[in-house]
C-alpha atoms as a PDB file:
ATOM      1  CA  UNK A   1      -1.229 -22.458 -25.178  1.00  0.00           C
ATOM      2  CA  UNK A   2      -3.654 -25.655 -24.532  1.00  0.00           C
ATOM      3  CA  UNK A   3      -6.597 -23.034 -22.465  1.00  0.00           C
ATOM      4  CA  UNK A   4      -8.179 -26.187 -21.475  1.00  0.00           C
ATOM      5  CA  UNK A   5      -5.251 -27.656 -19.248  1.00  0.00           C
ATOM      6  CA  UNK A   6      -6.574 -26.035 -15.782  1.00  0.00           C
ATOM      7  CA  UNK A   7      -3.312 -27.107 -14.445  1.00  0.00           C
ATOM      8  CA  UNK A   8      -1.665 -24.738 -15.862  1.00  0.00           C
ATOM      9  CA  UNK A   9      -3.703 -21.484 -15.600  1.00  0.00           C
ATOM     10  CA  UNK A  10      -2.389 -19.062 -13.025  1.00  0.00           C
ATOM     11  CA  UNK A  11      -3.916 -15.610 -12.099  1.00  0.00           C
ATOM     12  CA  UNK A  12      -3.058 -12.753 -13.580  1.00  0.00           C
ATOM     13  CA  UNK A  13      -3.145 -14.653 -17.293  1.00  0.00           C
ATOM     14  CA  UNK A  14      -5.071 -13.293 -20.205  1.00  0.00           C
ATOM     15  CA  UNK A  15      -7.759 -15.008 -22.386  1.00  0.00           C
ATOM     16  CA  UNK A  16      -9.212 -13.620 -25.958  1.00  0.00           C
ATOM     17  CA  UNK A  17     -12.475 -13.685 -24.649  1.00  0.00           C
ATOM     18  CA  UNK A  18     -13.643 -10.279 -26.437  1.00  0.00           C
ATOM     19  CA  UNK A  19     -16.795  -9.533 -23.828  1.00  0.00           C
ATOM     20  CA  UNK A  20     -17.707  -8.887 -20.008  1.00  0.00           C
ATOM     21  CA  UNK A  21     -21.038  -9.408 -18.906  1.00  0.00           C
ATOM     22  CA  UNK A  22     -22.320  -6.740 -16.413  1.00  0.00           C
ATOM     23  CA  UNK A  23     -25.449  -5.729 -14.646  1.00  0.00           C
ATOM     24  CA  UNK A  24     -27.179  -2.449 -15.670  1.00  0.00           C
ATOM     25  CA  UNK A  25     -29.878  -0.459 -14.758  1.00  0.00           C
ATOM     26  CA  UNK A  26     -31.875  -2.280 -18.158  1.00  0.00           C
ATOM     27  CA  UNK A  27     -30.497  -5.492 -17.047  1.00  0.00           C
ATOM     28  CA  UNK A  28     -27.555  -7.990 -18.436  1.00  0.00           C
ATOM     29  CA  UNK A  29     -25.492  -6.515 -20.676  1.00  0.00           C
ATOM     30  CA  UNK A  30     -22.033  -7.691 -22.937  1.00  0.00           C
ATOM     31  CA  UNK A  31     -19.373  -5.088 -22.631  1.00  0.00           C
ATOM     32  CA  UNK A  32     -17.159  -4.793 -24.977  1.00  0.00           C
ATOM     33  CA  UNK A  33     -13.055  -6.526 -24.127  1.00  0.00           C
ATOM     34  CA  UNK A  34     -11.004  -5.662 -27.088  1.00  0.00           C
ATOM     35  CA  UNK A  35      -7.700  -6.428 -25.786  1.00  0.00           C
ATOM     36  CA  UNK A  36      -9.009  -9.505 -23.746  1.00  0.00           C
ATOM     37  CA  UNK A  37      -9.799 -11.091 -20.357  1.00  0.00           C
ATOM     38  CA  UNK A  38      -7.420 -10.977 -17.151  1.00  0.00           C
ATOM     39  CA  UNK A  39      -7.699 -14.079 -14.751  1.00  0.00           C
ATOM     40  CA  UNK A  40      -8.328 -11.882 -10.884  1.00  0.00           C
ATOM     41  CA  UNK A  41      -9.159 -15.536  -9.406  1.00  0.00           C
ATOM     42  CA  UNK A  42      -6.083 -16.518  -7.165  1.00  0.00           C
ATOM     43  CA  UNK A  43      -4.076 -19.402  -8.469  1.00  0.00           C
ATOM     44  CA  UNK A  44      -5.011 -22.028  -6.235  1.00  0.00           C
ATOM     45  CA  UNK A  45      -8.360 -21.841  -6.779  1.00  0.00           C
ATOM     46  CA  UNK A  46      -7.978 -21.569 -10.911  1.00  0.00           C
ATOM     47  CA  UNK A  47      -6.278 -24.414 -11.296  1.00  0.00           C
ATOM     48  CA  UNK A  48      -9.349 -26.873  -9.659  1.00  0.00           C
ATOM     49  CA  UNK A  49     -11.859 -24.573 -11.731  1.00  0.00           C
ATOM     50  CA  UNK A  50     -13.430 -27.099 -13.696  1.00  0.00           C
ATOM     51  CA  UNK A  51     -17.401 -27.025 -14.059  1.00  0.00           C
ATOM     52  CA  UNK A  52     -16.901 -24.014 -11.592  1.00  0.00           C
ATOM     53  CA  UNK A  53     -16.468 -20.274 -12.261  1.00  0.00           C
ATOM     54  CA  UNK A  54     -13.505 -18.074 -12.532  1.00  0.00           C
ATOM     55  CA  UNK A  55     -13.115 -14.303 -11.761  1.00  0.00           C
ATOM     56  CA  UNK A  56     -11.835 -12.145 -14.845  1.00  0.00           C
ATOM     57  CA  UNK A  57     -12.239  -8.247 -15.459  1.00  0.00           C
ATOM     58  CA  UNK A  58     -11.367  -6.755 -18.862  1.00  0.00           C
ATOM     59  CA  UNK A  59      -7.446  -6.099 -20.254  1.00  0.00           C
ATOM     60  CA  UNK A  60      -6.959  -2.248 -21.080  1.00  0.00           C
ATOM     61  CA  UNK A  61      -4.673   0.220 -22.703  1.00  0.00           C
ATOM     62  CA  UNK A  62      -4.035   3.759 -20.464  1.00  0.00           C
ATOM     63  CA  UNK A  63      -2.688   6.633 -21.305  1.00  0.00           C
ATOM     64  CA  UNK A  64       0.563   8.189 -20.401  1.00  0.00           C
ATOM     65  CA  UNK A  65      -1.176   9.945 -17.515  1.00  0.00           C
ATOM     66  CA  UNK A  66      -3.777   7.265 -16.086  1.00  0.00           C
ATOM     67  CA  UNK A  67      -0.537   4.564 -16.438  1.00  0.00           C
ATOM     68  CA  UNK A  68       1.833   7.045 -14.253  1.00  0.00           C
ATOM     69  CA  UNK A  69      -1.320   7.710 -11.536  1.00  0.00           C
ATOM     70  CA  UNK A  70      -1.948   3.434 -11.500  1.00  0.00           C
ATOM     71  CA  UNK A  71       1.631   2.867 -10.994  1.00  0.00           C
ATOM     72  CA  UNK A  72       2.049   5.565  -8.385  1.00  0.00           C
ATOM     73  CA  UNK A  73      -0.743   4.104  -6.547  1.00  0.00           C
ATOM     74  CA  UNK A  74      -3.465   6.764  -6.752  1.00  0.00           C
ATOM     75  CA  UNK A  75      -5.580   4.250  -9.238  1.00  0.00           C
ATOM     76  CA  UNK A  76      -5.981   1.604  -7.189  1.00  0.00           C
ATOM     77  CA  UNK A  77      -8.436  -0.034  -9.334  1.00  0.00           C
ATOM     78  CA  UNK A  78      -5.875  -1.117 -12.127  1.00  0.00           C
ATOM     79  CA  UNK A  79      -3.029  -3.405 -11.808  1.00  0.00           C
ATOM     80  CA  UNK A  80      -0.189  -3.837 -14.353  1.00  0.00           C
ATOM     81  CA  UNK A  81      -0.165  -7.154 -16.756  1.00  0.00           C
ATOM     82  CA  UNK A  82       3.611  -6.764 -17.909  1.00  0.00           C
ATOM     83  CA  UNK A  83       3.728  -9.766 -20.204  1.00  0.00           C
ATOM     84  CA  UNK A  84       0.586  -8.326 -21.995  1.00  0.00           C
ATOM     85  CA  UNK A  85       2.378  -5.385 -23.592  1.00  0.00           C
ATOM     86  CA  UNK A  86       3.372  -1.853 -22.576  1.00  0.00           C
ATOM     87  CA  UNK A  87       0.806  -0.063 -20.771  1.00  0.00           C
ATOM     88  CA  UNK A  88      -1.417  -2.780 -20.192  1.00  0.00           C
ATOM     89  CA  UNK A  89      -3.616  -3.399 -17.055  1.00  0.00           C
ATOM     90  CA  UNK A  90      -6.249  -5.030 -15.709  1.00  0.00           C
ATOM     91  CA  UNK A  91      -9.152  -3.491 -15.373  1.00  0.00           C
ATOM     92  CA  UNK A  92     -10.924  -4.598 -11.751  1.00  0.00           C
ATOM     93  CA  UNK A  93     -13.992  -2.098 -11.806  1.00  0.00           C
ATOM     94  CA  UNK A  94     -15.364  -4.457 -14.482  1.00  0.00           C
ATOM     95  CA  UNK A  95     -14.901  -8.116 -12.373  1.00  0.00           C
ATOM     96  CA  UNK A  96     -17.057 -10.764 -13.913  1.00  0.00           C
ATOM     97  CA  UNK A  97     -17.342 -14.687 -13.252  1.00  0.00           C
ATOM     98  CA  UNK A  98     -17.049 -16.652 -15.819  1.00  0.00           C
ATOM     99  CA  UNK A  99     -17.381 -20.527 -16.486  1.00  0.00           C
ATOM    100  CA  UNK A 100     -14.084 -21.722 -16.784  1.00  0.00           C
ATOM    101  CA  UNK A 101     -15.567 -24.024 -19.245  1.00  0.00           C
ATOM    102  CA  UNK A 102     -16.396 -21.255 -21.114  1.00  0.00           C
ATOM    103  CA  UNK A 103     -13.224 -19.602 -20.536  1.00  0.00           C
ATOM    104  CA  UNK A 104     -11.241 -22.342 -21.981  1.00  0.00           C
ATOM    105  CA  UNK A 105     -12.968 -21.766 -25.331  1.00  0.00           C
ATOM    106  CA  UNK A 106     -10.503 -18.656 -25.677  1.00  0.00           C
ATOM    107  CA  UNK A 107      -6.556 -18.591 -26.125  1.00  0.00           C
ATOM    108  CA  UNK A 108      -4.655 -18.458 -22.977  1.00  0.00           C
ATOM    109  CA  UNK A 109      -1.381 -16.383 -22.636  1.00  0.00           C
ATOM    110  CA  UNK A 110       0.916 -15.226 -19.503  1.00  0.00           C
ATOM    111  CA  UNK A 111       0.298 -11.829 -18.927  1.00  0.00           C
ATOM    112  CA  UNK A 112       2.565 -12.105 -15.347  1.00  0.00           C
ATOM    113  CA  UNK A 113       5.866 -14.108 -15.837  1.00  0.00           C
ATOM    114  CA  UNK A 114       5.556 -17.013 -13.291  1.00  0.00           C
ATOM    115  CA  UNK A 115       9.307 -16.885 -12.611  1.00  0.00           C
ATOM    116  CA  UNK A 116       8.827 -12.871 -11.460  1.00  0.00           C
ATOM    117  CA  UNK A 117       8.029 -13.449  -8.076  1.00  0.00           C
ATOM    118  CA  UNK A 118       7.949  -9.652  -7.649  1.00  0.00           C
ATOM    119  CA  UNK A 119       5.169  -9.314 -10.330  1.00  0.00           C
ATOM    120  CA  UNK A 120       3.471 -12.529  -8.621  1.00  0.00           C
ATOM    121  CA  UNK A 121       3.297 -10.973  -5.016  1.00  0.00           C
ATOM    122  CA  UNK A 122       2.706  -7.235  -6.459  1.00  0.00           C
ATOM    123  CA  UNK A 123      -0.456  -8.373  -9.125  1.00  0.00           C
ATOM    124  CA  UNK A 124      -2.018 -10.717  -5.804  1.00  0.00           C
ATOM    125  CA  UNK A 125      -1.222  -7.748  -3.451  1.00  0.00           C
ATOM    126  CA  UNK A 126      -3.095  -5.399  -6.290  1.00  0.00           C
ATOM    127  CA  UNK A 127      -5.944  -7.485  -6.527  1.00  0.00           C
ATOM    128  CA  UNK A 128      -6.291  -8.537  -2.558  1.00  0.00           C
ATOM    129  CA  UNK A 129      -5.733  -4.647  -1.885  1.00  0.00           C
ATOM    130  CA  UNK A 130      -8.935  -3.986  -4.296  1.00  0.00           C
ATOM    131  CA  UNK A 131     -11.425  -6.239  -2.395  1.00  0.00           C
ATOM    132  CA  UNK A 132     -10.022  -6.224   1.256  1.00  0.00           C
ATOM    133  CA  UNK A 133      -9.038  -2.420   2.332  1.00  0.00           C
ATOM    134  CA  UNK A 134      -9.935  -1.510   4.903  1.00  0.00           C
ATOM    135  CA  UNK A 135     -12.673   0.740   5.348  1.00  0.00           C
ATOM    136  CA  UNK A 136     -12.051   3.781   7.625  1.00  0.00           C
ATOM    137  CA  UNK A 137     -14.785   6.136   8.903  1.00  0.00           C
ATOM    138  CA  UNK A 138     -15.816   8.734   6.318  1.00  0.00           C
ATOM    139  CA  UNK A 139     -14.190  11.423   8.617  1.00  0.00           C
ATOM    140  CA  UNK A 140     -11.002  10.171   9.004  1.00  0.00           C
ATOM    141  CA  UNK A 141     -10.213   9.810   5.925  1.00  0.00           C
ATOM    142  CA  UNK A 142      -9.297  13.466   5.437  1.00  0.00           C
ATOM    143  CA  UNK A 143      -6.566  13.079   8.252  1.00  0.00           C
ATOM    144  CA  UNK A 144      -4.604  10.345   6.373  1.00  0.00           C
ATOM    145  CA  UNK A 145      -4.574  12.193   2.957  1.00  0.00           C
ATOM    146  CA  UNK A 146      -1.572  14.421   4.236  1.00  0.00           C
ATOM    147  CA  UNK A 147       0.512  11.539   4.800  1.00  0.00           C
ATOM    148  CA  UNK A 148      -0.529   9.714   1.641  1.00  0.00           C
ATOM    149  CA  UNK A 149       0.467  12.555  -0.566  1.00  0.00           C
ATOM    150  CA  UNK A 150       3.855  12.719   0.980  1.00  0.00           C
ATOM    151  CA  UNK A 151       4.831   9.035   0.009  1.00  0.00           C
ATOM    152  CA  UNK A 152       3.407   9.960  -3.374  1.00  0.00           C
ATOM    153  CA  UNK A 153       5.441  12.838  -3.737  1.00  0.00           C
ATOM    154  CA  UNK A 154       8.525  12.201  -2.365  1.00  0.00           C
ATOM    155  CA  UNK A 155       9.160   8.536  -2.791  1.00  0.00           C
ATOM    156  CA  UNK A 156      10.513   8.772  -6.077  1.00  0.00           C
ATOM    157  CA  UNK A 157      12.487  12.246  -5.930  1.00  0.00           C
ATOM    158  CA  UNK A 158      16.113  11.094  -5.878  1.00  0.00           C
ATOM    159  CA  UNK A 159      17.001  14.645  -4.213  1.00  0.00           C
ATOM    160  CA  UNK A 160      14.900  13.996  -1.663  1.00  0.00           C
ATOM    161  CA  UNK A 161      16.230  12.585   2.293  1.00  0.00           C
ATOM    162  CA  UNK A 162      12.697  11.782   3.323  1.00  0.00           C
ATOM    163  CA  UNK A 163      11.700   9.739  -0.026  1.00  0.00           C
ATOM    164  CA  UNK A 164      14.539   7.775   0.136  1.00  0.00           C
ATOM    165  CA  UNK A 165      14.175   6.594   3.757  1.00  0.00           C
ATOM    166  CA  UNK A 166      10.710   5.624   2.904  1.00  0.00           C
ATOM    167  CA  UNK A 167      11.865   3.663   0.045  1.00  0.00           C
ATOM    168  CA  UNK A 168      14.866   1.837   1.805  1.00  0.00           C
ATOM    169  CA  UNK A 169      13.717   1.751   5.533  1.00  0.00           C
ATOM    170  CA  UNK A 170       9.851   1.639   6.011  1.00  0.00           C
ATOM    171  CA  UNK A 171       8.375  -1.486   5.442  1.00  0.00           C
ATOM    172  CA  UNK A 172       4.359  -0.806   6.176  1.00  0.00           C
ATOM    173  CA  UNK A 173       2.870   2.188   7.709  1.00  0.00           C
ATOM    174  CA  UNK A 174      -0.256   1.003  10.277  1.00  0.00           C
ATOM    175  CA  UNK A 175      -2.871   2.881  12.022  1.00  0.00           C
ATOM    176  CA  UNK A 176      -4.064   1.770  15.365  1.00  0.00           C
ATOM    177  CA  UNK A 177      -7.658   3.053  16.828  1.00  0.00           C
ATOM    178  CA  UNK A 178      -7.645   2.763  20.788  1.00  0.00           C
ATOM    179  CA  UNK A 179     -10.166   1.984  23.436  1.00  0.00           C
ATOM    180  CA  UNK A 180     -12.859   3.106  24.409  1.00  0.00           C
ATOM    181  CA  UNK A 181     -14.458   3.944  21.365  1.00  0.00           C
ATOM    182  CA  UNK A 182     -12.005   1.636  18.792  1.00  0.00           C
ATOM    183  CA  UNK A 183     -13.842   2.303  15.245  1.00  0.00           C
ATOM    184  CA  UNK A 184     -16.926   2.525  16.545  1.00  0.00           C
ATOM    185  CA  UNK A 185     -17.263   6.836  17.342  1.00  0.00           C
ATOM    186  CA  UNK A 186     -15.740   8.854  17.135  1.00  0.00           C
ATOM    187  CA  UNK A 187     -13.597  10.959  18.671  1.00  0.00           C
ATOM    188  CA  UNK A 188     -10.891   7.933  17.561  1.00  0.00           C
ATOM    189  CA  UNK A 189      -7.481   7.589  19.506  1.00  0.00           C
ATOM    190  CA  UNK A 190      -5.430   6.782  16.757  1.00  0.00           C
ATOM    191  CA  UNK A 191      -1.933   6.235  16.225  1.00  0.00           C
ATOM    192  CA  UNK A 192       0.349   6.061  13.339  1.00  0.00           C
ATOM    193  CA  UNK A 193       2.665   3.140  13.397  1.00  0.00           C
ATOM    194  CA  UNK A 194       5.761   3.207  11.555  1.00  0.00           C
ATOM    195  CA  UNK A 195       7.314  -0.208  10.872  1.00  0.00           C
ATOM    196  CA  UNK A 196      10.626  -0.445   9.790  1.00  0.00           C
ATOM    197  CA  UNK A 197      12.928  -2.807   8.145  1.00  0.00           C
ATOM    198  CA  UNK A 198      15.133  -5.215  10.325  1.00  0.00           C
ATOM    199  CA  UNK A 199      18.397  -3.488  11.822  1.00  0.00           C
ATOM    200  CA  UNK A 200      17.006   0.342  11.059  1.00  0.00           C
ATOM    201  CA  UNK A 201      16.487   1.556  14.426  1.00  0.00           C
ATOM    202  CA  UNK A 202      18.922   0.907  16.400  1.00  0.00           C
ATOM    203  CA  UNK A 203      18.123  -1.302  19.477  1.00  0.00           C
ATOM    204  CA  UNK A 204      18.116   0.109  23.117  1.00  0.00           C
ATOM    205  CA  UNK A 205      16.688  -1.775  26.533  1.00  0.00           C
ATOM    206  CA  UNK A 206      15.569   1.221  27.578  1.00  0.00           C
ATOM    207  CA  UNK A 207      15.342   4.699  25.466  1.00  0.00           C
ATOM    208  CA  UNK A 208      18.971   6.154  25.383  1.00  0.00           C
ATOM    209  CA  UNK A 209      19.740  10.000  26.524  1.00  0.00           C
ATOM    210  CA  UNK A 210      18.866  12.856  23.849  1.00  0.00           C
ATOM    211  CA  UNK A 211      22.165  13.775  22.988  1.00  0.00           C
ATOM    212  CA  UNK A 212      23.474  17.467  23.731  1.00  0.00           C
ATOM    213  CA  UNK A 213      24.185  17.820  20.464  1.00  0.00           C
ATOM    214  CA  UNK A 214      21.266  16.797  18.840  1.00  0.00           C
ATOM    215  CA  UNK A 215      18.784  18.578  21.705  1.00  0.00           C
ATOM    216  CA  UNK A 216      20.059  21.682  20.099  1.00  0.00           C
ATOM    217  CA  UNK A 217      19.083  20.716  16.756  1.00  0.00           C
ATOM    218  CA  UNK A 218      15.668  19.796  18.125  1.00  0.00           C
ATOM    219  CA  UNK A 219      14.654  22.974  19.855  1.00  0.00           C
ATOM    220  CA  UNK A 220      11.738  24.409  18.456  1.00  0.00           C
ATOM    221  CA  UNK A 221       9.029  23.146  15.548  1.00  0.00           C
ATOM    222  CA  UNK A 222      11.206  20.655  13.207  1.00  0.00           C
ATOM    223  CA  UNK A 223       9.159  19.559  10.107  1.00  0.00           C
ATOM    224  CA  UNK A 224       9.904  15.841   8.156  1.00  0.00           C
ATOM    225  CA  UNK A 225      11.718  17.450   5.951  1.00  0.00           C
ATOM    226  CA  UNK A 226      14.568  18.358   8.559  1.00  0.00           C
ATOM    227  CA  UNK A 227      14.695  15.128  10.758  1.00  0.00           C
ATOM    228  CA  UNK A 228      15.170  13.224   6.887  1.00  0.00           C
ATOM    229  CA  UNK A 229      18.427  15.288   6.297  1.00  0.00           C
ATOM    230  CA  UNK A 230      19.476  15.172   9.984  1.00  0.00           C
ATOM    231  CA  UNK A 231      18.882  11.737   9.833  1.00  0.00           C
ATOM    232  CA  UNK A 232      20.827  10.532   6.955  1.00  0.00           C
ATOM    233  CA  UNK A 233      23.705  12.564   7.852  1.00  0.00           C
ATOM    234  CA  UNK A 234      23.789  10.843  10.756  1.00  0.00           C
ATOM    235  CA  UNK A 235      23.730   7.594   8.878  1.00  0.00           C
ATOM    236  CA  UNK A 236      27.544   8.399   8.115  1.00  0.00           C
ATOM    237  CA  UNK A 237      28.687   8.773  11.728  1.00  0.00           C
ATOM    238  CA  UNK A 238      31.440   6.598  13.096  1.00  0.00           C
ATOM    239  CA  UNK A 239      29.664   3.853  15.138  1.00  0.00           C
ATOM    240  CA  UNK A 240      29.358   5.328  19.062  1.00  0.00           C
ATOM    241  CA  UNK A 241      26.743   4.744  21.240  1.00  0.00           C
ATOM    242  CA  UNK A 242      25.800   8.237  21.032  1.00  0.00           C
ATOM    243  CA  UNK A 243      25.519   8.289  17.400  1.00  0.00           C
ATOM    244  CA  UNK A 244      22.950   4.911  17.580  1.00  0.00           C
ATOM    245  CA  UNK A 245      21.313   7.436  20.111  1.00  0.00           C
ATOM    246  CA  UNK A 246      21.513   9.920  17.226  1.00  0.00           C
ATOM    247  CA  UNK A 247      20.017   7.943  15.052  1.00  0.00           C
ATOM    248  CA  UNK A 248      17.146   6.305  16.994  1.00  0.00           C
ATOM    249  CA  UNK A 249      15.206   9.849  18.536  1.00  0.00           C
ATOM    250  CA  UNK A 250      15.888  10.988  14.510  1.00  0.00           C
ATOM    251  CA  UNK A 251      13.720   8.161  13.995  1.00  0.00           C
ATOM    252  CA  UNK A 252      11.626   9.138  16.580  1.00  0.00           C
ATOM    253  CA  UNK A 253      10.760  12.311  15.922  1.00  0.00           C
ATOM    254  CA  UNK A 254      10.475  11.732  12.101  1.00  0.00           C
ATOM    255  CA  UNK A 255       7.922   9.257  13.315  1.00  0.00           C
ATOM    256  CA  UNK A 256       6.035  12.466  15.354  1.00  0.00           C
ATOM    257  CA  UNK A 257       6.712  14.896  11.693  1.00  0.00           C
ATOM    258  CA  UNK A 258       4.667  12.023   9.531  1.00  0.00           C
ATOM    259  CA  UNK A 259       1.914  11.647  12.356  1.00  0.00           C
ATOM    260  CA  UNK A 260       1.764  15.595  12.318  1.00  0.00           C
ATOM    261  CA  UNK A 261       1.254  15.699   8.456  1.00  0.00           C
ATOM    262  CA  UNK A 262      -2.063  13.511   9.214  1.00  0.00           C
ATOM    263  CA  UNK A 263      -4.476  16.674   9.380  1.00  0.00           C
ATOM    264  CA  UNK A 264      -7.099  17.727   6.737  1.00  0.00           C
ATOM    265  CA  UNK A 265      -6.732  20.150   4.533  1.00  0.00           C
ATOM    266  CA  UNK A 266      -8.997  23.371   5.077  1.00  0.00           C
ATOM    267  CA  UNK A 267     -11.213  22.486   2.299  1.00  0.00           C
ATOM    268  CA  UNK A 268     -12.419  19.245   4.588  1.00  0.00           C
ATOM    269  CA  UNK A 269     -12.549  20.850   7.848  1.00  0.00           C
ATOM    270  CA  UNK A 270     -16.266  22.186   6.820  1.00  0.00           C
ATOM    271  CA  UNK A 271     -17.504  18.319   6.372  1.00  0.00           C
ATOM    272  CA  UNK A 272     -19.226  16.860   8.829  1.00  0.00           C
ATOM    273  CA  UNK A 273     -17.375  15.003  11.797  1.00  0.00           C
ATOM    274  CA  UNK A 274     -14.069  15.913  10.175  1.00  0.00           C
ATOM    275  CA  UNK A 275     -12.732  18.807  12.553  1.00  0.00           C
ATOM    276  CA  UNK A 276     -13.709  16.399  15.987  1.00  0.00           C
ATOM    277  CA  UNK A 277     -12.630  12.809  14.445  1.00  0.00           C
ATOM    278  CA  UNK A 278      -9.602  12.613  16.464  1.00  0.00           C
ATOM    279  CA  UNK A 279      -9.352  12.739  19.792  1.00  0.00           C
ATOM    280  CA  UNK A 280      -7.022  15.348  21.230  1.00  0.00           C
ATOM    281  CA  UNK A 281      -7.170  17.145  17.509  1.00  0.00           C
ATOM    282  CA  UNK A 282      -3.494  14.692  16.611  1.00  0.00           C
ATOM    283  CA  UNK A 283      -2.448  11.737  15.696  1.00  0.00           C
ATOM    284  CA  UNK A 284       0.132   9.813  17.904  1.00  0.00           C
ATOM    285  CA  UNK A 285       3.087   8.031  16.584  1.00  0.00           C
ATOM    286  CA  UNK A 286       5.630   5.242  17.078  1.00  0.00           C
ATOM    287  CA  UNK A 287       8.027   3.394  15.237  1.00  0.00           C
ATOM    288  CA  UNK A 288       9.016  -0.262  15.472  1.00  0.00           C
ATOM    289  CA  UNK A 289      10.842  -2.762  13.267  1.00  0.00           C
ATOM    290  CA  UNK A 290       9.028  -5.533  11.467  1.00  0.00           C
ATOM    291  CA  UNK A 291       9.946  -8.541  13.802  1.00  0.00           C
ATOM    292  CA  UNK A 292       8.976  -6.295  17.563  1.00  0.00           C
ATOM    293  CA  UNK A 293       5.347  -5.629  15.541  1.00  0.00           C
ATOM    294  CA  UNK A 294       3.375  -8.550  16.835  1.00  0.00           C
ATOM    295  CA  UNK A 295       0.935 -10.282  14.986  1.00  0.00           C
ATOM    296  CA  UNK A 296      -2.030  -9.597  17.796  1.00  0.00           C
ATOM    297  CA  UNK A 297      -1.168  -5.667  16.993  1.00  0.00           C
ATOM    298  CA  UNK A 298      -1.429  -6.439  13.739  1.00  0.00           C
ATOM    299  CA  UNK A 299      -4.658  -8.106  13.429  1.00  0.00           C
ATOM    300  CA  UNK A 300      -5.568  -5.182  15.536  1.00  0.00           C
ATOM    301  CA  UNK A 301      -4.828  -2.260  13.112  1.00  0.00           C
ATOM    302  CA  UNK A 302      -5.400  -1.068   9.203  1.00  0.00           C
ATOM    303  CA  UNK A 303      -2.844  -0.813   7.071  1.00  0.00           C
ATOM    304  CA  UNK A 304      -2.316   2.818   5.837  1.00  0.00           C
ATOM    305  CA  UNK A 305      -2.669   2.376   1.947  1.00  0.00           C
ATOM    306  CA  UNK A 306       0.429   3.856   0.339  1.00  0.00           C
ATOM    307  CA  UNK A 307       0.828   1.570  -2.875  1.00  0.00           C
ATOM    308  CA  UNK A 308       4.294   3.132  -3.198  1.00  0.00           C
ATOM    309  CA  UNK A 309       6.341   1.266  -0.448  1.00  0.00           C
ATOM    310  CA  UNK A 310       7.666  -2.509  -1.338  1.00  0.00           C
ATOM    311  CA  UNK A 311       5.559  -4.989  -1.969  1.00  0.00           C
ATOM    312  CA  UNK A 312       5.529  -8.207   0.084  1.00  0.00           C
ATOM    313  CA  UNK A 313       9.047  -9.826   0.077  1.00  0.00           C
ATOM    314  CA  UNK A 314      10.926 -12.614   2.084  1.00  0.00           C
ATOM    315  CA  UNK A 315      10.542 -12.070   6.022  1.00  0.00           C
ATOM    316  CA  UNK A 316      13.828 -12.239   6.171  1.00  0.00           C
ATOM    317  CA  UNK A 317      13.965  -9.210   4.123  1.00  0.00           C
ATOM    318  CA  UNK A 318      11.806  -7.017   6.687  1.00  0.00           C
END
């Protein structure tokens, strides 16, 4: 490919260019690239890189194990480069700018098919996710981590009711800190927000009436696990208004299971801060579809990073 046509560069391509320059503690170093260069710099701004400076980090091989951990999610400093070979990825712990007059000295090729719009949105949504998470207090962190491993775990179990509702129903999960204190000290007032897709939970002006049958069920603790099975059997029930009913406090209270999973483990309770983080000792919950979650509450909360749900698609698709 002509490297020197600008025009045609698009992020997420991958140069020859054998070398990364870093900063170390004994100053500027050249770190060795033997599989190449990966293009992090978003398309619109590579292809009006002349004279400037474009953002690359190094193309690597993983192993079996490192590959299945940065697919699941749990490396979230690698993103795949599928036209680049099997097992390759981009390296982002190893970002470098580079003069994309210098750049164009090296062979280009596509490492993400253009016509993949999938592996467009999901190598952006890698690299944006590197460089803008959100930072929550050190102390919370260990609250989130029960939740996390559950979409890790059970997401791609075929067996399992609860991984497949995340994987066809929940579009985002979202965490929400309240007034007074917001971010700022703790104790927090947070709540989990669940955001489904368009037409899962069924739509009510007001909450329906538990129904007798399904009060029953409820009585007493009820983990995830449970409201998942209850949930999808329900899924197969002759359109009523009591089965939408069915169907909507399932939701509900599957909502109230994942926000109860958000505790830390013993190990963390001993850290500083953890034990009083959150206020009231629990998380809150709620559930919503994608177009009642406005964008004000949006811009207001932090996006609960779980790599494993979909990656941005149509709206029309939420």
């Amino acid at each position: 490919m002509d490297a020197a046509d600008y025009s045609k560069w698009r992020q997420g391509d991958v140069f020859s260019m054998r070398t990364v320059a870093v900063l170390t503690e004994s100053g500027p170093e050249l770190l060795p690239a033997p599989h190449g260069v990966v293009v992090m710099s978003q398309t619109c701004d590579v292809v009006r890189c002349e004279g400037l400076h474009v953002t690359v980090c190094p193309l690597v091989k993983l192993d079996a194990d490192d590959r299945r951990n940065a697919e699941r999610g749990t490396k979230p400093g690698y993103a795949a480069v599928p036209e680049a070979g099997d097992g390759m990825f981009a390296d982002f712990a190893l970002a470098s700018p580079v003069a994309s007059r210098h750049l164009a000295k090296h062979s280009r090729t596509v490492g993400i098919d253009p016509n993949d719009l999938e592996e467009v949105r999901r190598f952006g949504e890698r690299v944006a996710r590197h460089f803008g998470r959100f930072a929550f207090p050190d102390d919370v962190v260990p609250w989130l981590d029960g939740l996390r491993d559950v979409v890790l775990d059970k997401h791609d179990l075929p067996t399992s009711a609860e991984g497949e509702l995340i994987r066809r129903c929940v579009a985002e999960f979202r965490v929400e800190a309240s007034a007074p204190n917001f971010w700022s000290t703790p104790p927090y007032s947070v709540t989990l927000v669940v955001i489904v897709k368009r037409g899962v939970l069924p739509e009510f002006d007001d909450p329906p009436p538990l129904p007798k049958s399904l009060e029953r069920k409820l009585t007493g603790a009820q983990g995830a696990f449970a409201m998942a099975e209850w949930l999808r059997e329900a899924e197969s029930l002759a359109d009523s208004s009591e089965a939408r009913a069915t169907r909507w406090h399932l939701w509900q209270s599957l909502a109230d299971a994942w926000a109860a999973k958000c505790r830390p483990a013993k190990k963390h309770l001993t850290m500083p801060g953890v034990a009083a983080a959150i206020s009231e000792g629990a998380l809150t919950s709620e559930i919503v579809t994608a177009d009642q979650f406005t964008y004000e509450r949006y811009r207001g909360s932090e996006q609960l990073d779980v790599q494993h749900l979909s990656p941005p698609g149509p709206v029309d698709e939420l």
